[in-house]
PDB file of N, CA and C in Angstrom:
ATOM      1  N   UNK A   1      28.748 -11.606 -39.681  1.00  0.00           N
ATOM      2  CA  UNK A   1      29.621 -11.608 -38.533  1.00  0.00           C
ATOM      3  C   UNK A   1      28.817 -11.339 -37.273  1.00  0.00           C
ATOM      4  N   UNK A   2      29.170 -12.008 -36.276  1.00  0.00           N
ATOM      5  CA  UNK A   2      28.543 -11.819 -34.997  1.00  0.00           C
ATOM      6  C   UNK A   2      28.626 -10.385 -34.506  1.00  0.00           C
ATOM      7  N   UNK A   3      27.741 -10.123 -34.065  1.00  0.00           N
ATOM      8  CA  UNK A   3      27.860  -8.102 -33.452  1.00  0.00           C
ATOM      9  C   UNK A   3      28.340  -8.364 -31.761  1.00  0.00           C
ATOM     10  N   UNK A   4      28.929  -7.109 -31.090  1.00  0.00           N
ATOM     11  CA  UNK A   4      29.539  -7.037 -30.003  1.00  0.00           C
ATOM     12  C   UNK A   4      28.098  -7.157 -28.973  1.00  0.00           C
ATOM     13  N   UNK A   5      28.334  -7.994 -28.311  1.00  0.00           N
ATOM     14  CA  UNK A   5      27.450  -8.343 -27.294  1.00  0.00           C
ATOM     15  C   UNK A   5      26.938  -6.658 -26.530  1.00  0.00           C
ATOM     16  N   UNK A   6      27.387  -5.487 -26.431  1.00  0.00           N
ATOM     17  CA  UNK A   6      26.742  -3.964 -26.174  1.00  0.00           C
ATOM     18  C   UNK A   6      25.889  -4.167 -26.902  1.00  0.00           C
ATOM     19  N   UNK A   7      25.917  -4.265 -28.499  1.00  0.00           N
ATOM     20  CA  UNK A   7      25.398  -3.753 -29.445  1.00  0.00           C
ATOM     21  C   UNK A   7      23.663  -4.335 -29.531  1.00  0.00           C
ATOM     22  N   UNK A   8      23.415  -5.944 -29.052  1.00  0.00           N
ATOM     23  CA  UNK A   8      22.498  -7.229 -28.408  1.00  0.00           C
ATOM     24  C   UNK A   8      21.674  -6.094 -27.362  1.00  0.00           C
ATOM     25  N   UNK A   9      22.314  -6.145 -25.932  1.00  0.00           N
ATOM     26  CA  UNK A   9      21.910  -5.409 -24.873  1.00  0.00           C
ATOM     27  C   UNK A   9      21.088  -4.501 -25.657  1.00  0.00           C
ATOM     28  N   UNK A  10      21.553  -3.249 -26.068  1.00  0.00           N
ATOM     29  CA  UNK A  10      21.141  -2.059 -26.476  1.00  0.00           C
ATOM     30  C   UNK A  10      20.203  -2.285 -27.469  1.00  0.00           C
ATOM     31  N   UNK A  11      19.970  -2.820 -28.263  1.00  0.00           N
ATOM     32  CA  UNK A  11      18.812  -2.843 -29.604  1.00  0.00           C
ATOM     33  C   UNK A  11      17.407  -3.919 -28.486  1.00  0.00           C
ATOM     34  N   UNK A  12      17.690  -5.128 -27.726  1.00  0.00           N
ATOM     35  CA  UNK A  12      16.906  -5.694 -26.583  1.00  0.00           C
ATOM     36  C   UNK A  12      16.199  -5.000 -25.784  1.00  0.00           C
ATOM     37  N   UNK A  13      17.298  -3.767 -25.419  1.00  0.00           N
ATOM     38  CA  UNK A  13      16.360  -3.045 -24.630  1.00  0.00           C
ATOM     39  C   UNK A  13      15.174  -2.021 -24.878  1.00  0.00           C
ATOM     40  N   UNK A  14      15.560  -1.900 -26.622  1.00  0.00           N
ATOM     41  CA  UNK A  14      15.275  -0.594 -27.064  1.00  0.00           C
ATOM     42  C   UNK A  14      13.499  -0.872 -27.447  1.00  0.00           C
ATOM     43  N   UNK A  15      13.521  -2.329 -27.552  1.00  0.00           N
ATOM     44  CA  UNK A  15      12.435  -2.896 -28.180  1.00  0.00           C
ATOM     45  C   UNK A  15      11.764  -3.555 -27.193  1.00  0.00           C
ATOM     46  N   UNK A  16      11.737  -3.631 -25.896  1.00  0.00           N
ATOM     47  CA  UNK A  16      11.235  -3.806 -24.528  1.00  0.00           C
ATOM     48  C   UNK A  16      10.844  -2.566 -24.121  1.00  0.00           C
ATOM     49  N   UNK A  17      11.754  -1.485 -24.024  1.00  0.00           N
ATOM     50  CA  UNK A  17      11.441  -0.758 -23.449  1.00  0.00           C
ATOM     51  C   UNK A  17      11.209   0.723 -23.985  1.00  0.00           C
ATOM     52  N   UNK A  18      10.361   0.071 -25.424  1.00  0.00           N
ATOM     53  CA  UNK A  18       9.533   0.842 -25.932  1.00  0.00           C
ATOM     54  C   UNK A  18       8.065   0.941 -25.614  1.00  0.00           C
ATOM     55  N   UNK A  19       7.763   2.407 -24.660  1.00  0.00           N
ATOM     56  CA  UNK A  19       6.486   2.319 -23.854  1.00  0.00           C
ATOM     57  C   UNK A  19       6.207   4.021 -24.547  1.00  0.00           C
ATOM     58  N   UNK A  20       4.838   3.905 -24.873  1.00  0.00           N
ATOM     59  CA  UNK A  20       3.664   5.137 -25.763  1.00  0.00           C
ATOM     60  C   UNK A  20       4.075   6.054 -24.600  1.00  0.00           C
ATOM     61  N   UNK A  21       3.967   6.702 -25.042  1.00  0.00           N
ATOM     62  CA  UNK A  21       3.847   8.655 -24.629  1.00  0.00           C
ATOM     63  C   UNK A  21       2.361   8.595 -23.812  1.00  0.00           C
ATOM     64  N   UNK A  22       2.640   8.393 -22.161  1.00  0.00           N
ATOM     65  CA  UNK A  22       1.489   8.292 -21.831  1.00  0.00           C
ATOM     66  C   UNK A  22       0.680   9.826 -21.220  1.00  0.00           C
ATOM     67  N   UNK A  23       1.347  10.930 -21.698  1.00  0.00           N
ATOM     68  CA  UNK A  23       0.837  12.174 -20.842  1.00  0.00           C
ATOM     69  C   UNK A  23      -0.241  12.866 -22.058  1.00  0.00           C
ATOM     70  N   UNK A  24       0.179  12.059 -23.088  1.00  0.00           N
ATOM     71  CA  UNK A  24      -0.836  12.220 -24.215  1.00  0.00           C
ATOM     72  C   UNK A  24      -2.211  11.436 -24.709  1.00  0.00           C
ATOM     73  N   UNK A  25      -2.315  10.781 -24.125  1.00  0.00           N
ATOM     74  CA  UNK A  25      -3.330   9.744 -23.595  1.00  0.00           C
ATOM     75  C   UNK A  25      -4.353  10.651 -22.147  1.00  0.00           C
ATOM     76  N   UNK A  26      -5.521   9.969 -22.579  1.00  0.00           N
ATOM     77  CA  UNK A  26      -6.838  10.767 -22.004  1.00  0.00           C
ATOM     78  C   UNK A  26      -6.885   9.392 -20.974  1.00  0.00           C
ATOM     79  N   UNK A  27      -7.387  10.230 -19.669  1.00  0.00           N
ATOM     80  CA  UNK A  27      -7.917   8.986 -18.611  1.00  0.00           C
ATOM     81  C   UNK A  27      -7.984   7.919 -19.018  1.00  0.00           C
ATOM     82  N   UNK A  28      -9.217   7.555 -20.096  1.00  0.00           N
ATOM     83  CA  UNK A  28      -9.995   6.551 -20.624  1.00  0.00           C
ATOM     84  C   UNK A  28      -8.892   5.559 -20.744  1.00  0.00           C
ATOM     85  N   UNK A  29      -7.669   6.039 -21.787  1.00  0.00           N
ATOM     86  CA  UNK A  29      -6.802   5.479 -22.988  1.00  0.00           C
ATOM     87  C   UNK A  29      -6.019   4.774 -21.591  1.00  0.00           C
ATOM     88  N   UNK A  30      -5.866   5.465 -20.856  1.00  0.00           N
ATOM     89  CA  UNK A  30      -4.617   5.232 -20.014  1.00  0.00           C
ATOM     90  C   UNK A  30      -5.170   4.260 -18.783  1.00  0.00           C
ATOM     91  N   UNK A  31      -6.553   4.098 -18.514  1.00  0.00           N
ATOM     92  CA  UNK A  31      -6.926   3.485 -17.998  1.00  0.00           C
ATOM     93  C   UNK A  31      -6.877   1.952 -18.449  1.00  0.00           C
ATOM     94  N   UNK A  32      -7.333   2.077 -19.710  1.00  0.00           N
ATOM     95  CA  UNK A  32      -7.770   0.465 -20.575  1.00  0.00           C
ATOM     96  C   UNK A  32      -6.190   0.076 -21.181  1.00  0.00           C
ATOM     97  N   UNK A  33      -5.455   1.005 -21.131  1.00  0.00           N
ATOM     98  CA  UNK A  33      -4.139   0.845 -21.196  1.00  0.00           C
ATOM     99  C   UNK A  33      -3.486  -0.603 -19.878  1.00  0.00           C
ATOM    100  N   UNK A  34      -3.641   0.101 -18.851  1.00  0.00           N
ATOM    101  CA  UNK A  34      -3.393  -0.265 -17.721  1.00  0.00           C
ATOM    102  C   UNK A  34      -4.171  -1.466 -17.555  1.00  0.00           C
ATOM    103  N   UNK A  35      -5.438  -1.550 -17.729  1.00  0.00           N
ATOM    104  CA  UNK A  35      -6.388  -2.765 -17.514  1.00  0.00           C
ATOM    105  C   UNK A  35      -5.712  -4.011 -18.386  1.00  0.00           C
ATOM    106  N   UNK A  36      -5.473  -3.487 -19.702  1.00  0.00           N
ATOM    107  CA  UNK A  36      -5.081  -4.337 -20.679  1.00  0.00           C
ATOM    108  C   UNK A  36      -3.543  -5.110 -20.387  1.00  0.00           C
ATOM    109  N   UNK A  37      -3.109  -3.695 -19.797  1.00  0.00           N
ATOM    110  CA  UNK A  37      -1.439  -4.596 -19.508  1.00  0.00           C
ATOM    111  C   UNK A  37      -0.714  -4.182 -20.121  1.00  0.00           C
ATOM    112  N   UNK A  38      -0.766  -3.458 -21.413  1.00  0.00           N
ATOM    113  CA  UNK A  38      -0.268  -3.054 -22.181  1.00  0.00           C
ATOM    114  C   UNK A  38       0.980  -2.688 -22.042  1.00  0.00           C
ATOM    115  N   UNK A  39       0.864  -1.384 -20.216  1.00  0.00           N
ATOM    116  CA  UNK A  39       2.075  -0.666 -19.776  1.00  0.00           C
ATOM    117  C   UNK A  39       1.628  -0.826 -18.374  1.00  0.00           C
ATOM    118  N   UNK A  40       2.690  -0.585 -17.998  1.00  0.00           N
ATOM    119  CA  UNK A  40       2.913  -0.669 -16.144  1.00  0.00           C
ATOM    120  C   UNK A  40       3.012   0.755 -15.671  1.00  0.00           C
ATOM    121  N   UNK A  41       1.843   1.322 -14.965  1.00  0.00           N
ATOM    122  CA  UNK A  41       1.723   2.142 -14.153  1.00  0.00           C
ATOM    123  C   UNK A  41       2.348   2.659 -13.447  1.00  0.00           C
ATOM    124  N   UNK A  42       2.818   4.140 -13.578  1.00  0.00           N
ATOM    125  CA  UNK A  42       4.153   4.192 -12.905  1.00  0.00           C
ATOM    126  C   UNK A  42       3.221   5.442 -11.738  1.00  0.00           C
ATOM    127  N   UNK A  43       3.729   6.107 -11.476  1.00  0.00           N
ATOM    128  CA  UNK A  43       2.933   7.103  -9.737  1.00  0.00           C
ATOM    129  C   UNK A  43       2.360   7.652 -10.304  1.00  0.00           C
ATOM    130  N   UNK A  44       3.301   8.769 -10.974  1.00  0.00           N
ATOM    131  CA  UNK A  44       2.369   9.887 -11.770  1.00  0.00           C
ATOM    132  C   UNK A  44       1.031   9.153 -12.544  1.00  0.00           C
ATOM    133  N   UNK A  45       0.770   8.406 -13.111  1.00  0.00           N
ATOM    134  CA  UNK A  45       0.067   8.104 -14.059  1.00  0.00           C
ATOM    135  C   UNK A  45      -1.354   7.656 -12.749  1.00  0.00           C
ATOM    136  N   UNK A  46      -1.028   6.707 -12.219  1.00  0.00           N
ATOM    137  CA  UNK A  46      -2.053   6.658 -11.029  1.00  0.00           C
ATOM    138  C   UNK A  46      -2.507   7.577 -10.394  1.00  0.00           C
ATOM    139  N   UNK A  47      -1.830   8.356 -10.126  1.00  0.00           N
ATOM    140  CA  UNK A  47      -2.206   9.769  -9.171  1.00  0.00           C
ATOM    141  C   UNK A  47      -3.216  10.290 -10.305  1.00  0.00           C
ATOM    142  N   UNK A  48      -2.530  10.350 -11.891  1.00  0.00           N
ATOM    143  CA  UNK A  48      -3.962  11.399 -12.540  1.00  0.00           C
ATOM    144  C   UNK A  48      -5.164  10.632 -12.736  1.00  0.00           C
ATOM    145  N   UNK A  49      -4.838   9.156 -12.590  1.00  0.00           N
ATOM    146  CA  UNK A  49      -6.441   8.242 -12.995  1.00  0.00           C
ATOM    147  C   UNK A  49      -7.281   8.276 -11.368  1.00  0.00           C
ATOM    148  N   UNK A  50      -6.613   8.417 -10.194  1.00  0.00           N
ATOM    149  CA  UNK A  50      -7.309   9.055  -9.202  1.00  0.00           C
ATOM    150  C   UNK A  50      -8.190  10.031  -9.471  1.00  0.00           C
ATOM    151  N   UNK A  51      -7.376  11.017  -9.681  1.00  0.00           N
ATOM    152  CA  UNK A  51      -7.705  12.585  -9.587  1.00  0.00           C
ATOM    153  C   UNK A  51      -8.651  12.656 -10.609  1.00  0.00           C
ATOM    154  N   UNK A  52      -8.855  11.945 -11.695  1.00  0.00           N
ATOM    155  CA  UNK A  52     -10.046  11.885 -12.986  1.00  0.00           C
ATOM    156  C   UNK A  52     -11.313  11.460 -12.147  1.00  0.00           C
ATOM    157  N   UNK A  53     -11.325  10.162 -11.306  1.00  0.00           N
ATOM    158  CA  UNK A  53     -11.888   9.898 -10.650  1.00  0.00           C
ATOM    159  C   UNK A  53     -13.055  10.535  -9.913  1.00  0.00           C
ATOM    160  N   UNK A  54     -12.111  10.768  -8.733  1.00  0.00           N
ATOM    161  CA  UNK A  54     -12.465  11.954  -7.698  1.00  0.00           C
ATOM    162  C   UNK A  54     -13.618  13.117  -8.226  1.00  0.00           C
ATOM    163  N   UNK A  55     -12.970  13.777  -9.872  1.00  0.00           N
ATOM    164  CA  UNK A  55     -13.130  15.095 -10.068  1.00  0.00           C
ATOM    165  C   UNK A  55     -14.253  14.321 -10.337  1.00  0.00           C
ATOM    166  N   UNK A  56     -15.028  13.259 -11.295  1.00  0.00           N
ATOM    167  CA  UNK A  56     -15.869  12.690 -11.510  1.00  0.00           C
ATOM    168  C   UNK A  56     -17.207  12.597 -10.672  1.00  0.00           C
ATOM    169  N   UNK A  57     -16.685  12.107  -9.036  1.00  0.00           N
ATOM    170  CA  UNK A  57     -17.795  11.795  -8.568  1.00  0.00           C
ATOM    171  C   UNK A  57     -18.047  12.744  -7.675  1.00  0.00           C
ATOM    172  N   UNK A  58     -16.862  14.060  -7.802  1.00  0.00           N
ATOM    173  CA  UNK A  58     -17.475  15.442  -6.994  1.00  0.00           C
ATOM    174  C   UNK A  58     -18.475  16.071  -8.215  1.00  0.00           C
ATOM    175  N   UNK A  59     -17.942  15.996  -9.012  1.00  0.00           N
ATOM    176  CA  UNK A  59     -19.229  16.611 -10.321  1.00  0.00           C
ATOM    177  C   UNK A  59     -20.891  15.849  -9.988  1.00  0.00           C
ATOM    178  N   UNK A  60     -20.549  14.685 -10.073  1.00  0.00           N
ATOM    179  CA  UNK A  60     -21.764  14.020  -9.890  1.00  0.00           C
ATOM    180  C   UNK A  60     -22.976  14.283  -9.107  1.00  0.00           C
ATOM    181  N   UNK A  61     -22.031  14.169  -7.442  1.00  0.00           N
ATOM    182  CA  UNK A  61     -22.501  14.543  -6.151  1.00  0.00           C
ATOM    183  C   UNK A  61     -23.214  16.245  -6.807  1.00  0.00           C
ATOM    184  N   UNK A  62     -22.542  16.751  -6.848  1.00  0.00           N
ATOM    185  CA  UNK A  62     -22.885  18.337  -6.752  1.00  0.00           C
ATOM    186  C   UNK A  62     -23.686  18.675  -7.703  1.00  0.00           C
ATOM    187  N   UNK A  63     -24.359  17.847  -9.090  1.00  0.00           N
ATOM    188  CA  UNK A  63     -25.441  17.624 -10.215  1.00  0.00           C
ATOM    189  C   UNK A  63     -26.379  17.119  -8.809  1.00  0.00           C
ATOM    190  N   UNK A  64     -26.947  16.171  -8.532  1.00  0.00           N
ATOM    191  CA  UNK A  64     -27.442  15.440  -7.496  1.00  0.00           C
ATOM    192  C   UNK A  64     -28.435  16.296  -6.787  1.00  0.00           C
ATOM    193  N   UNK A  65     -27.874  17.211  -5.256  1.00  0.00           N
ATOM    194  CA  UNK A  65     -27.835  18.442  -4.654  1.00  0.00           C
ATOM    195  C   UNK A  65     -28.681  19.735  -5.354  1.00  0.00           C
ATOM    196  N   UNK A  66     -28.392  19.765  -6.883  1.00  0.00           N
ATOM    197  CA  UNK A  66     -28.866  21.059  -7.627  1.00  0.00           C
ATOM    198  C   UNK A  66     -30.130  20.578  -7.509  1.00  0.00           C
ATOM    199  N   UNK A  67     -30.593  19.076  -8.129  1.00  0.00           N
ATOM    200  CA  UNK A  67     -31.602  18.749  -8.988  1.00  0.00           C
ATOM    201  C   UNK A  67     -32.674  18.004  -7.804  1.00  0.00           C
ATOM    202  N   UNK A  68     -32.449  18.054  -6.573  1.00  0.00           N
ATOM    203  CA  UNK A  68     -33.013  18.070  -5.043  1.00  0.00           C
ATOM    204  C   UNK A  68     -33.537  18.586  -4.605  1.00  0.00           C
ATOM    205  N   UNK A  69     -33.435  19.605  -4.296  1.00  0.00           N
ATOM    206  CA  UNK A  69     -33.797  20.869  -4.033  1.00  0.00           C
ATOM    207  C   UNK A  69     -34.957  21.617  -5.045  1.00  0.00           C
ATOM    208  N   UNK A  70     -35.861  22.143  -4.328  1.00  0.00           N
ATOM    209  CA  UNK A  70     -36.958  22.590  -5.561  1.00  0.00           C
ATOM    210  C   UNK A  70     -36.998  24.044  -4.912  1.00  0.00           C
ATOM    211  N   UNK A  71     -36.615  24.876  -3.741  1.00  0.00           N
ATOM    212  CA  UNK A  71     -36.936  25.910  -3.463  1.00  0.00           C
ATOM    213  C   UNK A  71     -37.829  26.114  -2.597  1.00  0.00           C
ATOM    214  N   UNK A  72     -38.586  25.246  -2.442  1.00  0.00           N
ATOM    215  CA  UNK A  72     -39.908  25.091  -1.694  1.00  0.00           C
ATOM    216  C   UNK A  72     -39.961  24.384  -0.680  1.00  0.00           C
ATOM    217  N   UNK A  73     -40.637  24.639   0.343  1.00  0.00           N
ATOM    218  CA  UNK A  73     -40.562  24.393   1.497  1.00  0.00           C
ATOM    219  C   UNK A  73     -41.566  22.658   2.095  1.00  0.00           C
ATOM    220  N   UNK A  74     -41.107  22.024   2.720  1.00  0.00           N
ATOM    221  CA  UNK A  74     -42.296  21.110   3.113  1.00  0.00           C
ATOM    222  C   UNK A  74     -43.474  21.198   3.374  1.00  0.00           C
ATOM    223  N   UNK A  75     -44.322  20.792   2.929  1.00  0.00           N
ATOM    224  CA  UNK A  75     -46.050  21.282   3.364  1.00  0.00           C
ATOM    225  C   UNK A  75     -46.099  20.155   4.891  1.00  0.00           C
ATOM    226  N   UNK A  76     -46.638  21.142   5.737  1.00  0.00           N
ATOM    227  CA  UNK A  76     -46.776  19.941   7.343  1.00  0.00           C
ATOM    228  C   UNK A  76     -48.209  20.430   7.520  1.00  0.00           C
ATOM    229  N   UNK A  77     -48.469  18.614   7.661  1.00  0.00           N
ATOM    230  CA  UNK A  77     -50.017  18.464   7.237  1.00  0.00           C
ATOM    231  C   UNK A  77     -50.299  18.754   8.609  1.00  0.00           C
ATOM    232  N   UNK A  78     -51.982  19.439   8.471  1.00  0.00           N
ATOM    233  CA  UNK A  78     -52.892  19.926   9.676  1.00  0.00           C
ATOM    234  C   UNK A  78     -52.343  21.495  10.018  1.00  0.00           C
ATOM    235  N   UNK A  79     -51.307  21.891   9.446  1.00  0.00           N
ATOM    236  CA  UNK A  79     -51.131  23.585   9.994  1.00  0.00           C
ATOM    237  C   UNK A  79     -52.151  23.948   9.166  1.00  0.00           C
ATOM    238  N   UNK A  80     -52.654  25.221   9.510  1.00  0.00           N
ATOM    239  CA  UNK A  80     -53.937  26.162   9.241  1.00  0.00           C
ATOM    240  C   UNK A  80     -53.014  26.674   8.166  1.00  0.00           C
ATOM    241  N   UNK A  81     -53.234  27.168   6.523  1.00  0.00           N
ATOM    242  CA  UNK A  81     -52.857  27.979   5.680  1.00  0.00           C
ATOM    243  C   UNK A  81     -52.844  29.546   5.976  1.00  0.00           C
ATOM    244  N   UNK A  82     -51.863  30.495   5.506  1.00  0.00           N
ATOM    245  CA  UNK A  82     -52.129  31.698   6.308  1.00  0.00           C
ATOM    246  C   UNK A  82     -53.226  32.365   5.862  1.00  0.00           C
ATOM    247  N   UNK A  83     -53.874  33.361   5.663  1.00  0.00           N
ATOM    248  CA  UNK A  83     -54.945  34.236   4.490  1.00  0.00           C
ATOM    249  C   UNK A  83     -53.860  35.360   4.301  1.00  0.00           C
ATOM    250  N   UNK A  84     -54.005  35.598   3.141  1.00  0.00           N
ATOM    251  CA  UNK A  84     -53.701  36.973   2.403  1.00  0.00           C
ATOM    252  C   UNK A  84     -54.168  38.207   2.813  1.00  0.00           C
ATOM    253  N   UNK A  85     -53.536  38.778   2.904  1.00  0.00           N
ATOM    254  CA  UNK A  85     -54.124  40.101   3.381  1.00  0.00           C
ATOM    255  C   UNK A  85     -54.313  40.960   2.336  1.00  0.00           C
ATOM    256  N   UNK A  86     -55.550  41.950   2.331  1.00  0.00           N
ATOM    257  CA  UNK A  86     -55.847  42.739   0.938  1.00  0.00           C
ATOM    258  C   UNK A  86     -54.960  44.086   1.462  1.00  0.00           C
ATOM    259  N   UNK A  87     -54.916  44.459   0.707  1.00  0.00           N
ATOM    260  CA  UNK A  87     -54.599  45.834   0.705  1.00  0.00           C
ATOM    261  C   UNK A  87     -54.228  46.648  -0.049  1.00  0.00           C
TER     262      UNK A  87
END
């Protein structure tokens, strides 16, 4: 027997708009998710693949800065070296 045209709607939608649990998904997943097409990006989800981002290339920058720096000062050629003093 034919089913009540609600009954169509409702099972159509259920199987369309079956979309993964995306707050359980890591950047990566949710990224190649998105690349792939898989699911449509809704704010929240963009805002955290930003913010993965961001946190990314402030880590980077600030590795960079550490490993720059030696402590030591420029040698400027032709100044006289000081002498040590005994004592």
């Amino acid at each position: 027997m034919a089913e009540p045209d609600g009954q169509i709607e409702t099972d159509a939608a259920a199987a369309v708009g079956a979309r993964p649990d995306t707050s359980t998904m890591t950047e990566v997943q949710l990224a190649q998710a998105v690349l792939d097409r898989s699911i449509r990006p809704r704010v929240g989800e963009v805002v955290r693949l930003a913010e993965a981002v961001l946190a990314k290339a402030k880590k980077k920058s600030a590795k960079k800065g550490k490993t720059a720096r030696s402590g030591k000062l420029a040698k400027i050629p032709g100044q006289a070296k000081k002498k040590k003093k005994k004592g």
